[in-house]
N, C-alpha and C. Protein backbone atom coordinates (compact mmCIF):
# COMPACT_ATOMS: atom_id res chain seq x y z
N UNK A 1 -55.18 21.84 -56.98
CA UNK A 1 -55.33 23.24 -57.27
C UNK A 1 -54.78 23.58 -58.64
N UNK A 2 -53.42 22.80 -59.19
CA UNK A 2 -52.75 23.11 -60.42
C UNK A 2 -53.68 22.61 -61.58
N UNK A 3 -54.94 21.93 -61.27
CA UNK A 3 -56.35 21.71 -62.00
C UNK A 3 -56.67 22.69 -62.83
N UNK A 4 -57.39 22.89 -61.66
CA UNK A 4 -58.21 24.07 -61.66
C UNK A 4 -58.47 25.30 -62.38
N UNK A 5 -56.80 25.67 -62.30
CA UNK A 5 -55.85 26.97 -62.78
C UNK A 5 -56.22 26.33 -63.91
N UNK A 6 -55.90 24.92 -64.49
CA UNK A 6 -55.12 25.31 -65.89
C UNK A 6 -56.77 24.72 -66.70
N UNK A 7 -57.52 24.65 -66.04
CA UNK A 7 -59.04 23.81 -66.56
C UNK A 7 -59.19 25.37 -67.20
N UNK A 8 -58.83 26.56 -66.69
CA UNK A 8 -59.62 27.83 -67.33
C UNK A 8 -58.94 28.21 -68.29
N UNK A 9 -58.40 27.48 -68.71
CA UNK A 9 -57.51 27.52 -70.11
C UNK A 9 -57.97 26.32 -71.24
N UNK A 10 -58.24 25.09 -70.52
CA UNK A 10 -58.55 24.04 -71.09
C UNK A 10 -59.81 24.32 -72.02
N UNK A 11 -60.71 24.11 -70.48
CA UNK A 11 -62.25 24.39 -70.98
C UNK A 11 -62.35 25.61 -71.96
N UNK A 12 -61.68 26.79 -71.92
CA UNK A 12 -62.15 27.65 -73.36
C UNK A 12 -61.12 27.33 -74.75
N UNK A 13 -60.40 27.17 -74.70
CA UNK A 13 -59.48 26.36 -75.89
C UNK A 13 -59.73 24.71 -76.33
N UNK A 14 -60.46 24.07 -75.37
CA UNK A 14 -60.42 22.76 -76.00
C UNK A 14 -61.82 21.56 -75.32
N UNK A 15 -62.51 23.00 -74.65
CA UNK A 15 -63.90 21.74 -74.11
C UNK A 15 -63.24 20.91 -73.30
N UNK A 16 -62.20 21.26 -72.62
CA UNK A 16 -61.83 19.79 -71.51
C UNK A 16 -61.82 20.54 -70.33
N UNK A 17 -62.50 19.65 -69.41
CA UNK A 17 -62.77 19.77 -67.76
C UNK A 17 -61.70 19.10 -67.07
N UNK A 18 -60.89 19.67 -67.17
CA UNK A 18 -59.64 18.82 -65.88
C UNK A 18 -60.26 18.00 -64.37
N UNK A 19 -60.94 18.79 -64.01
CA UNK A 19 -61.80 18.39 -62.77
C UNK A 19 -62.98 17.33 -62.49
N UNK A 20 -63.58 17.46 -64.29
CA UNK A 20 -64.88 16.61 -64.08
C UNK A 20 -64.54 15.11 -63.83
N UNK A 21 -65.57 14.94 -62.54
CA UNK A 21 -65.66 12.93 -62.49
C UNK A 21 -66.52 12.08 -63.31
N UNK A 22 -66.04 11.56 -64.32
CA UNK A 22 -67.07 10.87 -65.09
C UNK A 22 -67.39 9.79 -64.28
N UNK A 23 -67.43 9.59 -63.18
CA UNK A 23 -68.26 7.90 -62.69
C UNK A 23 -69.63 8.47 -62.00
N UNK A 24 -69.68 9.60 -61.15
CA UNK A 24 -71.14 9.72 -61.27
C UNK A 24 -71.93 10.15 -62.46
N UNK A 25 -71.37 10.59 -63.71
CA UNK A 25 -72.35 10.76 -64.83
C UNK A 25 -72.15 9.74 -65.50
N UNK A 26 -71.39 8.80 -65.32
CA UNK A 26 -71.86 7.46 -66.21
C UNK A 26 -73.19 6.50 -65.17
N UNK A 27 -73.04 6.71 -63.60
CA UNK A 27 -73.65 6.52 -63.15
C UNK A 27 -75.49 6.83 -63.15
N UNK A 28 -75.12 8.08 -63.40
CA UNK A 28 -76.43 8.52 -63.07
C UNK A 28 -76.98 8.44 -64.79
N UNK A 29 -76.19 8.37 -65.68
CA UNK A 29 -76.92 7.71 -67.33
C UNK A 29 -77.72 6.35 -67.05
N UNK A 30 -77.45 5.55 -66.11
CA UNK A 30 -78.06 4.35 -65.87
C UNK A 30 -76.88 3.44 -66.42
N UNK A 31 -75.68 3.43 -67.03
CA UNK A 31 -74.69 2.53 -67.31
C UNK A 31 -74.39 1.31 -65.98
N UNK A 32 -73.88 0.29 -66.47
CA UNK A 32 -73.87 -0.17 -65.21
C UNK A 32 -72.11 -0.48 -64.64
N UNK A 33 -71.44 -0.23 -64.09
CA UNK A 33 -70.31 0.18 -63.78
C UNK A 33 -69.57 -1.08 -63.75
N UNK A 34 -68.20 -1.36 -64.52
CA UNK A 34 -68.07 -2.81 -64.19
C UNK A 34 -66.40 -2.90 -63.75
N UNK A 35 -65.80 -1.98 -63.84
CA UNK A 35 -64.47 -1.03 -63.08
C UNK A 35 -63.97 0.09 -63.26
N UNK A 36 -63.38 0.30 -62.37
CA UNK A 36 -62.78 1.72 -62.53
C UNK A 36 -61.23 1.98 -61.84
N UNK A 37 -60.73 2.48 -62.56
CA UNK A 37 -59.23 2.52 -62.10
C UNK A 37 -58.43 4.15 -62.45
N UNK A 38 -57.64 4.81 -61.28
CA UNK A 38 -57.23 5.98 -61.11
C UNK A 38 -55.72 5.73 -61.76
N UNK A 39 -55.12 7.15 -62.25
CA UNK A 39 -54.28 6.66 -62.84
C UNK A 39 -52.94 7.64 -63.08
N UNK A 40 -51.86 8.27 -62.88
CA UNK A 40 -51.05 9.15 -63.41
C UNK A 40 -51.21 10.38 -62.19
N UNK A 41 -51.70 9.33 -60.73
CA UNK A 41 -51.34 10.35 -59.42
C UNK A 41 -52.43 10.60 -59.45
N UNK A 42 -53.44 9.85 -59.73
CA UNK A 42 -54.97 10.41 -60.00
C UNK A 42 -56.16 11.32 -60.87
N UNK A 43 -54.91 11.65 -61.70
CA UNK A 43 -55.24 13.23 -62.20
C UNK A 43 -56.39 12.15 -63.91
N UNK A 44 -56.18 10.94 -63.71
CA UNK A 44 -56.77 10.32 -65.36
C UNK A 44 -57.82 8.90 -64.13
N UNK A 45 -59.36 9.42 -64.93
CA UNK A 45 -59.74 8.41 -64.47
C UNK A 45 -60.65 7.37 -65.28
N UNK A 46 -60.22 5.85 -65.40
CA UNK A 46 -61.00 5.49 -66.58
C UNK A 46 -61.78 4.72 -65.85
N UNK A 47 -63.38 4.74 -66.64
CA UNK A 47 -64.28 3.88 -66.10
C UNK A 47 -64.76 2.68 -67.01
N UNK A 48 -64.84 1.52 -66.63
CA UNK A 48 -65.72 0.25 -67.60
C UNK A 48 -66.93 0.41 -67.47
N UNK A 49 -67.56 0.65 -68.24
CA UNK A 49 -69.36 0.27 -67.86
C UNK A 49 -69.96 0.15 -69.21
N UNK A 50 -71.34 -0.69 -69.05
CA UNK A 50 -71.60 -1.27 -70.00
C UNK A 50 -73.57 -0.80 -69.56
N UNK A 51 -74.25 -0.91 -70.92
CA UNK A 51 -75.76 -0.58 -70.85
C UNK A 51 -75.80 -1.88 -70.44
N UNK A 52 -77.17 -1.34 -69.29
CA UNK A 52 -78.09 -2.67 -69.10
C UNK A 52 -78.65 -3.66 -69.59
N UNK A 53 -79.27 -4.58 -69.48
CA UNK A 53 -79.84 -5.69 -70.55
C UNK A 53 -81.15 -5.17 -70.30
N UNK A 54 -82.01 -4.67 -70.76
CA UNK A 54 -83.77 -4.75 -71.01
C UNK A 54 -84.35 -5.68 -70.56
């Protein structure tokens, strides 16, 4: 919830989404996912992914 609150501060001062999940939009870009790890109580999430081969 302490997100949320402070995302409406974020998002108009600095374009940052406290909330957004980047693994379904790296997903749904077609990237192909190669880990992902939560981080700092969850609140940071980094993803590996790499473009497909053609």
């Amino acid at each position: 919830m302490g997100q949320r609150l402070l995302e409406r501060f974020t998002v108009r001062m600095l374009g940052d989404y406290q909330t957004r999940r980047p693994l379904p939009l790296v997903k749904e870009a077609g990237f192909v996912v190669e880990r992902t790890e939560r981080l700092k109580v969850g609140t940071v999430e980094r993803v590996a992914a790499r473009k497909p081969a053609d």
